[in-house]
Protein backbone atom coordinates (compact mmCIF):
# COMPACT_ATOMS: atom_id res chain seq x y z
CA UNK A 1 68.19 45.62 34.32
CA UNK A 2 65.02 45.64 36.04
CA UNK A 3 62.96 48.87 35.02
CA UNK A 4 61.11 50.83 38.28
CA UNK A 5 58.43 48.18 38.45
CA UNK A 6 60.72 45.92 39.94
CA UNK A 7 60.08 44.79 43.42
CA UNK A 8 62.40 46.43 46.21
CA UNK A 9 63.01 45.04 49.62
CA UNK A 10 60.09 45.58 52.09
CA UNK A 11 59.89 49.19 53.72
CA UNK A 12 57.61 51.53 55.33
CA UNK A 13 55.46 52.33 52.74
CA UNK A 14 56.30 49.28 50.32
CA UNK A 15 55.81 45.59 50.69
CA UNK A 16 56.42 42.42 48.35
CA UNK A 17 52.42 42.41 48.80
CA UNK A 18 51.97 45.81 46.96
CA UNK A 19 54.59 44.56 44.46
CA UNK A 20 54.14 41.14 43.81
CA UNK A 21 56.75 41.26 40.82
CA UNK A 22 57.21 37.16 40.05
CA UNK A 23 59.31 35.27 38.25
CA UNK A 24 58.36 31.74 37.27
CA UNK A 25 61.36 29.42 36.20
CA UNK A 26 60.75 26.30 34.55
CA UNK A 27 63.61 24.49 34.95
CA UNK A 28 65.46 21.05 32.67
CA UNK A 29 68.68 19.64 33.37
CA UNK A 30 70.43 21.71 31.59
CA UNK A 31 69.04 25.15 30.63
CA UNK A 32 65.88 26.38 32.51
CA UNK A 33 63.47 29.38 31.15
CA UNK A 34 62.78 32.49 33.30
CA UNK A 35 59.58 34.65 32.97
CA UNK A 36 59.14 38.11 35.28
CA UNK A 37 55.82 39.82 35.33
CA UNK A 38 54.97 43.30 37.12
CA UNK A 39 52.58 43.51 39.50
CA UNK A 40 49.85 44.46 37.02
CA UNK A 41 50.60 41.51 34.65
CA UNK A 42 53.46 43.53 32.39
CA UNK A 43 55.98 41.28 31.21
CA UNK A 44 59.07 42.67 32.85
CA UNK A 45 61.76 39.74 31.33
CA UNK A 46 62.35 36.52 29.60
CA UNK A 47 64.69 34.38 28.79
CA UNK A 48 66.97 31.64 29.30
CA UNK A 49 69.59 30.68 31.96
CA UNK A 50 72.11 27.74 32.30
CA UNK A 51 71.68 25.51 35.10
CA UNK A 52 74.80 26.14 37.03
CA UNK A 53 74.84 28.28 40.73
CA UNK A 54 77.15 31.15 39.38
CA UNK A 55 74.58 31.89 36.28
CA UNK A 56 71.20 31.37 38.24
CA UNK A 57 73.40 33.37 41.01
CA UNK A 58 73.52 36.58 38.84
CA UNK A 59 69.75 36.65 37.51
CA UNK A 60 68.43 36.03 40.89
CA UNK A 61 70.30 39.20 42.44
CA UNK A 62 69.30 40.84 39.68
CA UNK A 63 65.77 40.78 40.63
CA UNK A 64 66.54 40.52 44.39
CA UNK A 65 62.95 40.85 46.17
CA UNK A 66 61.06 39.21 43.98
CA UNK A 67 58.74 35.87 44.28
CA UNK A 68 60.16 33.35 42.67
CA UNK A 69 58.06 30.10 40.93
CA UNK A 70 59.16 26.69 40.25
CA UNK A 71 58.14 23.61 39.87
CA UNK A 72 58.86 20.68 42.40
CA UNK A 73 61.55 18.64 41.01
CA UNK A 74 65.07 17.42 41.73
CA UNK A 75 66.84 20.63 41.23
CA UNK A 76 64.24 22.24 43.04
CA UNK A 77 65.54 22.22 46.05
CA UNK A 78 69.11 23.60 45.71
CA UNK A 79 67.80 26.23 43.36
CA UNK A 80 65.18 26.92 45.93
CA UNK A 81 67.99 27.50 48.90
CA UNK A 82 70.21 29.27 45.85
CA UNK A 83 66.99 31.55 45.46
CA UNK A 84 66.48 32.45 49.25
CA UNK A 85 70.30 33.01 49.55
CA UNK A 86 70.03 35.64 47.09
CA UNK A 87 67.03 37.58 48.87
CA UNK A 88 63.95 36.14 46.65
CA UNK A 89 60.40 35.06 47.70
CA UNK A 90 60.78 31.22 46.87
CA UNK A 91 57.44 29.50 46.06
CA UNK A 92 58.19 25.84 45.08
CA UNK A 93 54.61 24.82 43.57
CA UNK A 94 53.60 21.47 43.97
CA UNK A 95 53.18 20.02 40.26
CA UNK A 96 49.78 17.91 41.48
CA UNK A 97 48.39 21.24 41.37
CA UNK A 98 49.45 22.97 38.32
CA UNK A 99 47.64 21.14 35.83
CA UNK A 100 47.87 23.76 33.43
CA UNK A 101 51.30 22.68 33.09
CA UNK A 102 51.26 19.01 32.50
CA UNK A 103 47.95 18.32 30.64
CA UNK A 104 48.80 21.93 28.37
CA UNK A 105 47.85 21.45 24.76
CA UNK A 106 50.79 24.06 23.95
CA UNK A 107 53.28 22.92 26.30
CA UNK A 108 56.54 24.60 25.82
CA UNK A 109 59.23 25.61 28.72
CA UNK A 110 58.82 28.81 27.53
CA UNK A 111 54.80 29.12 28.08
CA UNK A 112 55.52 26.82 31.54
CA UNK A 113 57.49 29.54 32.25
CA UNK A 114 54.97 32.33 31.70
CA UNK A 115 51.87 30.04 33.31
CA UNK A 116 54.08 29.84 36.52
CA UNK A 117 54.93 33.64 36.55
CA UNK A 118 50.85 33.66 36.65
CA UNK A 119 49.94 31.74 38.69
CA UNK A 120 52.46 32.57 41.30
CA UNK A 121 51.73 36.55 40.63
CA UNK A 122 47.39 35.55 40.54
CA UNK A 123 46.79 32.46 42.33
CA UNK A 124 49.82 31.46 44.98
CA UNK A 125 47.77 29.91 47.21
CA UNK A 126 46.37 27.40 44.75
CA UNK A 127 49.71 26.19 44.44
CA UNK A 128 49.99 24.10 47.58
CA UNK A 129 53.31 25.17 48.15
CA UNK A 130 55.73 22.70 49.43
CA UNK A 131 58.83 23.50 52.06
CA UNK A 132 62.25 21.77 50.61
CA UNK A 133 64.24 20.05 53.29
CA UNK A 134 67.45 21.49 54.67
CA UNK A 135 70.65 21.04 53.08
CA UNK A 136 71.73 18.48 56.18
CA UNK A 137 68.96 16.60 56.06
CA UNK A 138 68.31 16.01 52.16
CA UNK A 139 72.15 14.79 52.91
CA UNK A 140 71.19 12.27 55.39
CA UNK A 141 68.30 11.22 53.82
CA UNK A 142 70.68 10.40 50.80
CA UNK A 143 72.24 8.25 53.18
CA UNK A 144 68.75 6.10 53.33
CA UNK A 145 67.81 5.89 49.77
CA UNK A 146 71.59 5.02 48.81
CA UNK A 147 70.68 2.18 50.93
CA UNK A 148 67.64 1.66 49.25
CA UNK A 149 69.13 1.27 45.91
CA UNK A 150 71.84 -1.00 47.10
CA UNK A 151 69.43 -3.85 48.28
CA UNK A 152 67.63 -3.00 44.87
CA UNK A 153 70.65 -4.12 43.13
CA UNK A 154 70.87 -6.80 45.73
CA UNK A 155 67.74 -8.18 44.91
CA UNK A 156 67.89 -7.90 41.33
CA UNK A 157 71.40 -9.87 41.27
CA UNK A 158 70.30 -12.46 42.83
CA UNK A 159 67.17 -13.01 41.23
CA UNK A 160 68.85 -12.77 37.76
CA UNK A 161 71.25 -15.60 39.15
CA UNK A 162 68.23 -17.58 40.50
CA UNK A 163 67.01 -17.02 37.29
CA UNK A 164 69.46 -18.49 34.94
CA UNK A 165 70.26 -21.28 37.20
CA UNK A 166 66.85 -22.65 36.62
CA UNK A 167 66.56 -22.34 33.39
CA UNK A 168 69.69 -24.40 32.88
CA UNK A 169 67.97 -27.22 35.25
CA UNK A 170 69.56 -26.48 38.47
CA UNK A 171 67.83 -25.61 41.80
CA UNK A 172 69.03 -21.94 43.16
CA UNK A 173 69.77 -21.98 46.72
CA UNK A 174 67.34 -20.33 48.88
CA UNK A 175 67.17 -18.69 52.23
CA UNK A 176 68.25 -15.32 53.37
CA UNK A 177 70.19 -12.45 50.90
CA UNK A 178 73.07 -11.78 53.30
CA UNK A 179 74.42 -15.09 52.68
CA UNK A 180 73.05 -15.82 48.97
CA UNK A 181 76.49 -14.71 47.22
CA UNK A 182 78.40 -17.81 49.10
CA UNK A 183 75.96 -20.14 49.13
CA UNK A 184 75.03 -19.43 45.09
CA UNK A 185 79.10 -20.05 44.64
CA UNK A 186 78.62 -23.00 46.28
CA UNK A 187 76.19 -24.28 43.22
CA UNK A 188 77.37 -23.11 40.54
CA UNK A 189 78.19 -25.47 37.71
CA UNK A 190 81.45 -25.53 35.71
CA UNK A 191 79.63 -23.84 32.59
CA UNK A 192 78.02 -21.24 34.49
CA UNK A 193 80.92 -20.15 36.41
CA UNK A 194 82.39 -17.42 33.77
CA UNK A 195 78.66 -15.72 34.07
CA UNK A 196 77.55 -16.55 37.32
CA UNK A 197 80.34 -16.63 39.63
CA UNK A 198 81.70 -12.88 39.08
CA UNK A 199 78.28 -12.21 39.80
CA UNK A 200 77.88 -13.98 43.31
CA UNK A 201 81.16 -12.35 44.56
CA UNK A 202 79.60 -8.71 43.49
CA UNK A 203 76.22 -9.53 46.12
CA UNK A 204 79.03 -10.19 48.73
CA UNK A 205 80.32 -6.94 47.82
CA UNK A 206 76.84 -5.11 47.96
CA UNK A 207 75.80 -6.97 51.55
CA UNK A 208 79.16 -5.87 52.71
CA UNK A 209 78.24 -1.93 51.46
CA UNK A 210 74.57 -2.38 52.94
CA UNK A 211 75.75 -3.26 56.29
CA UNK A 212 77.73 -0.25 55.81
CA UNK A 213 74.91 1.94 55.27
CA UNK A 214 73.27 -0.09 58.31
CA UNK A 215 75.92 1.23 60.54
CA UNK A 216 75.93 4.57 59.74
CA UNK A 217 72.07 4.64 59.72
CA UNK A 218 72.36 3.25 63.21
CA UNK A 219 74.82 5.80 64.24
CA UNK A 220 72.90 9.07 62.87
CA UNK A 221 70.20 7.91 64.59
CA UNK A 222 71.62 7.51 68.01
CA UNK A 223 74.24 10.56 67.57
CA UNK A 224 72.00 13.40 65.72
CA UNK A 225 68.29 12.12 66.01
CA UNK A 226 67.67 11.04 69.33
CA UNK A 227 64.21 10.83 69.13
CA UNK A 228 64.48 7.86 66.98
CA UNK A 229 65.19 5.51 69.55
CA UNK A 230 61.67 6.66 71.24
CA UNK A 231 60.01 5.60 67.99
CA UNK A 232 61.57 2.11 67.86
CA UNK A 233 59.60 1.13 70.61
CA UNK A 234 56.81 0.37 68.17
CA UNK A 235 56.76 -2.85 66.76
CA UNK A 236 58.02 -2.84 63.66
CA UNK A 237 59.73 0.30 63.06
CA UNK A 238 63.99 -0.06 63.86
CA UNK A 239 66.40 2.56 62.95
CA UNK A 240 65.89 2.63 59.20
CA UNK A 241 62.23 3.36 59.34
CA UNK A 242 62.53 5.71 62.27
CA UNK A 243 65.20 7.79 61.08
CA UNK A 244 63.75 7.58 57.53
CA UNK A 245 60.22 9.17 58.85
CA UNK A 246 62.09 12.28 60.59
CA UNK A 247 63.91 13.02 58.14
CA UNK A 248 61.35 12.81 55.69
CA UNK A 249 58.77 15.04 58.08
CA UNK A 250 62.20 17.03 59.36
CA UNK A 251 59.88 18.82 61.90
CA UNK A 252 56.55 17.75 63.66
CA UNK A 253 55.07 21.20 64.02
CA UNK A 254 54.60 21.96 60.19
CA UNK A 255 51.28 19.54 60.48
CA UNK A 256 48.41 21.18 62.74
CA UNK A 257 47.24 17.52 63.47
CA UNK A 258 49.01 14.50 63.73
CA UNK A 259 46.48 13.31 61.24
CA UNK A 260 47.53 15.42 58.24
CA UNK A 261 50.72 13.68 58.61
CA UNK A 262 48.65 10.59 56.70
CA UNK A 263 47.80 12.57 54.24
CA UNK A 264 51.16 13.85 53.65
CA UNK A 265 52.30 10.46 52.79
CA UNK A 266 49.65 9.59 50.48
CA UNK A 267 47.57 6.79 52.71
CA UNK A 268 44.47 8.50 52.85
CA UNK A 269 41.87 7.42 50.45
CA UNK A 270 40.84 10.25 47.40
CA UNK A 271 37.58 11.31 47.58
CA UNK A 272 34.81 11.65 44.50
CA UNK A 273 31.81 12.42 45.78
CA UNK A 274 28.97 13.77 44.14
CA UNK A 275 25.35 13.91 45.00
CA UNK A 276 24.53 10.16 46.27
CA UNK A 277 27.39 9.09 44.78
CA UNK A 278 30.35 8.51 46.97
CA UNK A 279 32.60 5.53 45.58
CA UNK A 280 35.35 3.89 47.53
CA UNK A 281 38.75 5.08 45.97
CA UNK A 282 42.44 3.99 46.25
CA UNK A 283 44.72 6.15 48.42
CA UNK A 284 46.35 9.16 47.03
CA UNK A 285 49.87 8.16 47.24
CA UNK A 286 51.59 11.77 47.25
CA UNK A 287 54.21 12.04 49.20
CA UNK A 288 57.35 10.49 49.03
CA UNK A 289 57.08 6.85 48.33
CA UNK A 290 59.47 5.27 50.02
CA UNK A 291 58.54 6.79 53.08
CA UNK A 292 54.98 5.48 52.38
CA UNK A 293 56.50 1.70 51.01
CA UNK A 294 58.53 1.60 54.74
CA UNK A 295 55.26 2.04 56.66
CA UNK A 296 53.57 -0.69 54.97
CA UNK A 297 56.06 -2.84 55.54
CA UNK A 298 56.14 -2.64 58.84
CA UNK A 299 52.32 -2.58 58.84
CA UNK A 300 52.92 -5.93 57.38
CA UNK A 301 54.93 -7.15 60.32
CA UNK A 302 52.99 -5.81 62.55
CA UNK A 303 49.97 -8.30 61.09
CA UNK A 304 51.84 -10.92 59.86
CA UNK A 305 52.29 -13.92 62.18
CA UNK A 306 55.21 -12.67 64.69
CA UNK A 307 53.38 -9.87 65.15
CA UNK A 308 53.03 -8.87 68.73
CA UNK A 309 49.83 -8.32 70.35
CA UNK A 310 48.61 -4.43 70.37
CA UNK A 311 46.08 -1.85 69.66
CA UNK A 312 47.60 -1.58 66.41
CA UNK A 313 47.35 -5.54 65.20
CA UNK A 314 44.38 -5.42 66.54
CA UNK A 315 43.22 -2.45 64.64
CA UNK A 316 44.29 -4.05 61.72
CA UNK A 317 43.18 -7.67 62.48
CA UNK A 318 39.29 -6.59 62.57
CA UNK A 319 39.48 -4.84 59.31
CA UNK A 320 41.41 -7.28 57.98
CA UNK A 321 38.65 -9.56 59.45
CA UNK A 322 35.83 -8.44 57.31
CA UNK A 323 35.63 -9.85 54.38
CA UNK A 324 39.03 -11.99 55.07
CA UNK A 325 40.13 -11.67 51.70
CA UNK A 326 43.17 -10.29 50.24
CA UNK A 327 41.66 -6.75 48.89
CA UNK A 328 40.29 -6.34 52.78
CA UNK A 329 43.69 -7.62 54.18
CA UNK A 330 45.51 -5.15 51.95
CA UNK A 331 43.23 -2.21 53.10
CA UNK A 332 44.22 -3.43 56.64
CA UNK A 333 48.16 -2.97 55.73
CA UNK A 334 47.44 0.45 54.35
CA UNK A 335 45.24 1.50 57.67
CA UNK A 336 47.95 0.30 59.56
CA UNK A 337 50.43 2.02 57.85
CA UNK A 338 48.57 5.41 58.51
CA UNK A 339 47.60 4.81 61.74
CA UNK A 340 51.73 3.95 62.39
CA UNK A 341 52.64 7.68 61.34
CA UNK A 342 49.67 9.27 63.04
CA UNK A 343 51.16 7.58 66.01
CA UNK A 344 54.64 8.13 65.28
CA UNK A 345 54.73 11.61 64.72
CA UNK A 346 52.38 11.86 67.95
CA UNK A 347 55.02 10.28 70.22
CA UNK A 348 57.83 12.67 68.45
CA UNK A 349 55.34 16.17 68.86
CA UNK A 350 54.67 15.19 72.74
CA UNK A 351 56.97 13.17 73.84
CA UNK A 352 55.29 10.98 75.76
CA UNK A 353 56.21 7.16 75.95
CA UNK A 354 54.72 4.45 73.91
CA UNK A 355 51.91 2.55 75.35
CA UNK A 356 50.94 -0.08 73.15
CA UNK A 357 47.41 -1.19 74.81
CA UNK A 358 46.68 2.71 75.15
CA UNK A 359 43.11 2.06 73.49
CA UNK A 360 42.64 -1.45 74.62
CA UNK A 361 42.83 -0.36 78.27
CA UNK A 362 40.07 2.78 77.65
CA UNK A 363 37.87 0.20 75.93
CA UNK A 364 38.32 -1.99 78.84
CA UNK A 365 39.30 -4.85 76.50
CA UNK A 366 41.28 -7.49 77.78
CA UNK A 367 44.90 -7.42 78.12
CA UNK A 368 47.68 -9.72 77.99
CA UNK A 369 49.43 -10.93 81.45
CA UNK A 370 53.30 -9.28 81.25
């Protein structure tokens, strides 16, 4: 049991601040490792706990009022909820930051342990704490990347039977995926049909479970996330990428400026400057990366050749435009990209309707007869 340096709940004359008792968890699939320092650096506990609720359950309530420490990760966020439920200070460190972690020349989960406990007890705010998403969103979000994994299949069947189709000297069919499974039965010869034709009636399947997903994507959009359908008046973004970017930021008022939100995502370039030195880097690419892979796409449609006319093509069209080749047109999909959720999340915080000539009209540019 905890001895009398253990944290209580907040009172009068006491406060998590005076007694930052912290517990740092490292945590595997399986078993994670627990370590719980006093205020003044005493190690209170240590140990190890099995990764099930009932277990974690009964060592969180036993130091009830504590700050707790973990790593971002994908049990993070249930044991993060699991550690609020049970009355502790949950600090979910973002693992960019701990570095004395990953590149540790004595890396055990034991010491990972102990270095959270530390750091969370010392240095919180170097952290960069991150905010899990709520239990109903992480499960609609599941929605989108189970989606995501189906057309990964998709595409991976179908180029394995474009593949082996080839190589036996016959020509694969081509044009879109949703119809690939009939037209690929269509072509198969008689000595590739015990390998190849099993195979074409499972894409059918998996177009049949994607439109699925479609559906219900639609649907959660319209029904639960209304603002959604404001969004899709952008070109390029529909209901996947809409619904896919609120969920992902769950709430436009945790960024101070619509800007951050690029950061967030990762499309901002990293900067390494020193003295006179100041190189051109890639972008940072935290954030979630699907999030950050939908945005280029449609950045991509948006400058590709159906691409309607707007401030936003032609943003990207004059930065594409100088040095027209494909490193200055791929910096133009990226800027795109971030200036896409810069707008989008604008449109979501205010409300206010889309206006895609918003900038050409202030510059007094020319604009397009409706």
């Amino acid at each position: 049991m905890p001895d009398s340096n253990h944290a209580t709940p907040m009172t009068a004359t006491h406060s998590l601040v005076e007694l930052p008792t912290t517990m740092g968890l490292d945590v595997s699939d399986r078993v994670s490792h627990f370590h719980v320092q006093s205020g003044d650096g005493r190690i209170l506990a240590e140990g190890r706990v099995t990764n099930v609720r009932k277990d974690l359950s009964s060592l969180f309530e036993r130091w009830k009022g504590c700050r707790l420490v973990t790593e971002a990760g994908s049990h993070s966020p249930w044991i993060s909820r699991l550690g609020v439920d049970c009355g502790m200070n949950v600090l979910v460190a973002n693992p960019r930051r701990v570095e004395l972690i990953s590149k540790s020349d004595r890396k055990t989960d034991r010491a990972d342990a102990r270095t959270l406990a530390e750091l969370g007890r010392t240095s919180a705010r170097l952290l960069a704490a991150i905010t899990h998403r709520s239990k109903e969103t992480q499960a609609h979000l599941a929605v989108q990347r189970a989606r995501d994994e189906a057309v990964r299949a998709r595409t991976a069947l179908i180029n394995h039977v474009r593949g082996v189709l080839k190589s036996n000297g016959y020509q694969p069919p081509i044009g879109s995926p949703e119809g690939f499974g009939g037209r690929a039965a269509a072509v198969i010869p008689a000595e590739l049909t015990p390998a190849l034709t099993p195979l074409a009636r499972l894409i059918d399947q998996v177009n049949v479970q994607i439109r699925a997903f479609d559906r219900q994507i639609q649907r959660l959009g319209e029904e639960r996330y209304p603002i959604t359908q404001m969004l899709q008046q952008i070109p390029g973004i529909g209901p996947i990428v809409s619904l896919a970017f609120v969920l992902t930021l769950e709430d436009p008022k945790r960024f101070g400026s619509a800007r951050d939100v690029g950061a967030y995502l990762g499309l901002v370039p990293r900067k390494k400057s020193s003295g006179l030195s100041d190189p051109q880097m890639h972008i940072t690419k935290a954030g979630d990366p699907r999030m950050r892979r939908l945005l280029v796409l449609s950045a991509n449609y948006i400058l590709g050749r159906f691409g309607p006319d707007c401030d936003l093509r032609r943003f990207g069209m004059r930065i594409a435009g100088e040095g027209g080749d494909r490193t200055a047109k791929k910096r133009a999909r990226v800027a795109v990209a971030r200036k896409l959720a810069v707008l989008m999340h604008r449109l979501w915080r205010t409300g206010e309707v889309y206006d895609s000539f918003y900038l050409a009209k202030k510059r007094g540019e020319v604009i397009p007869a409706v």
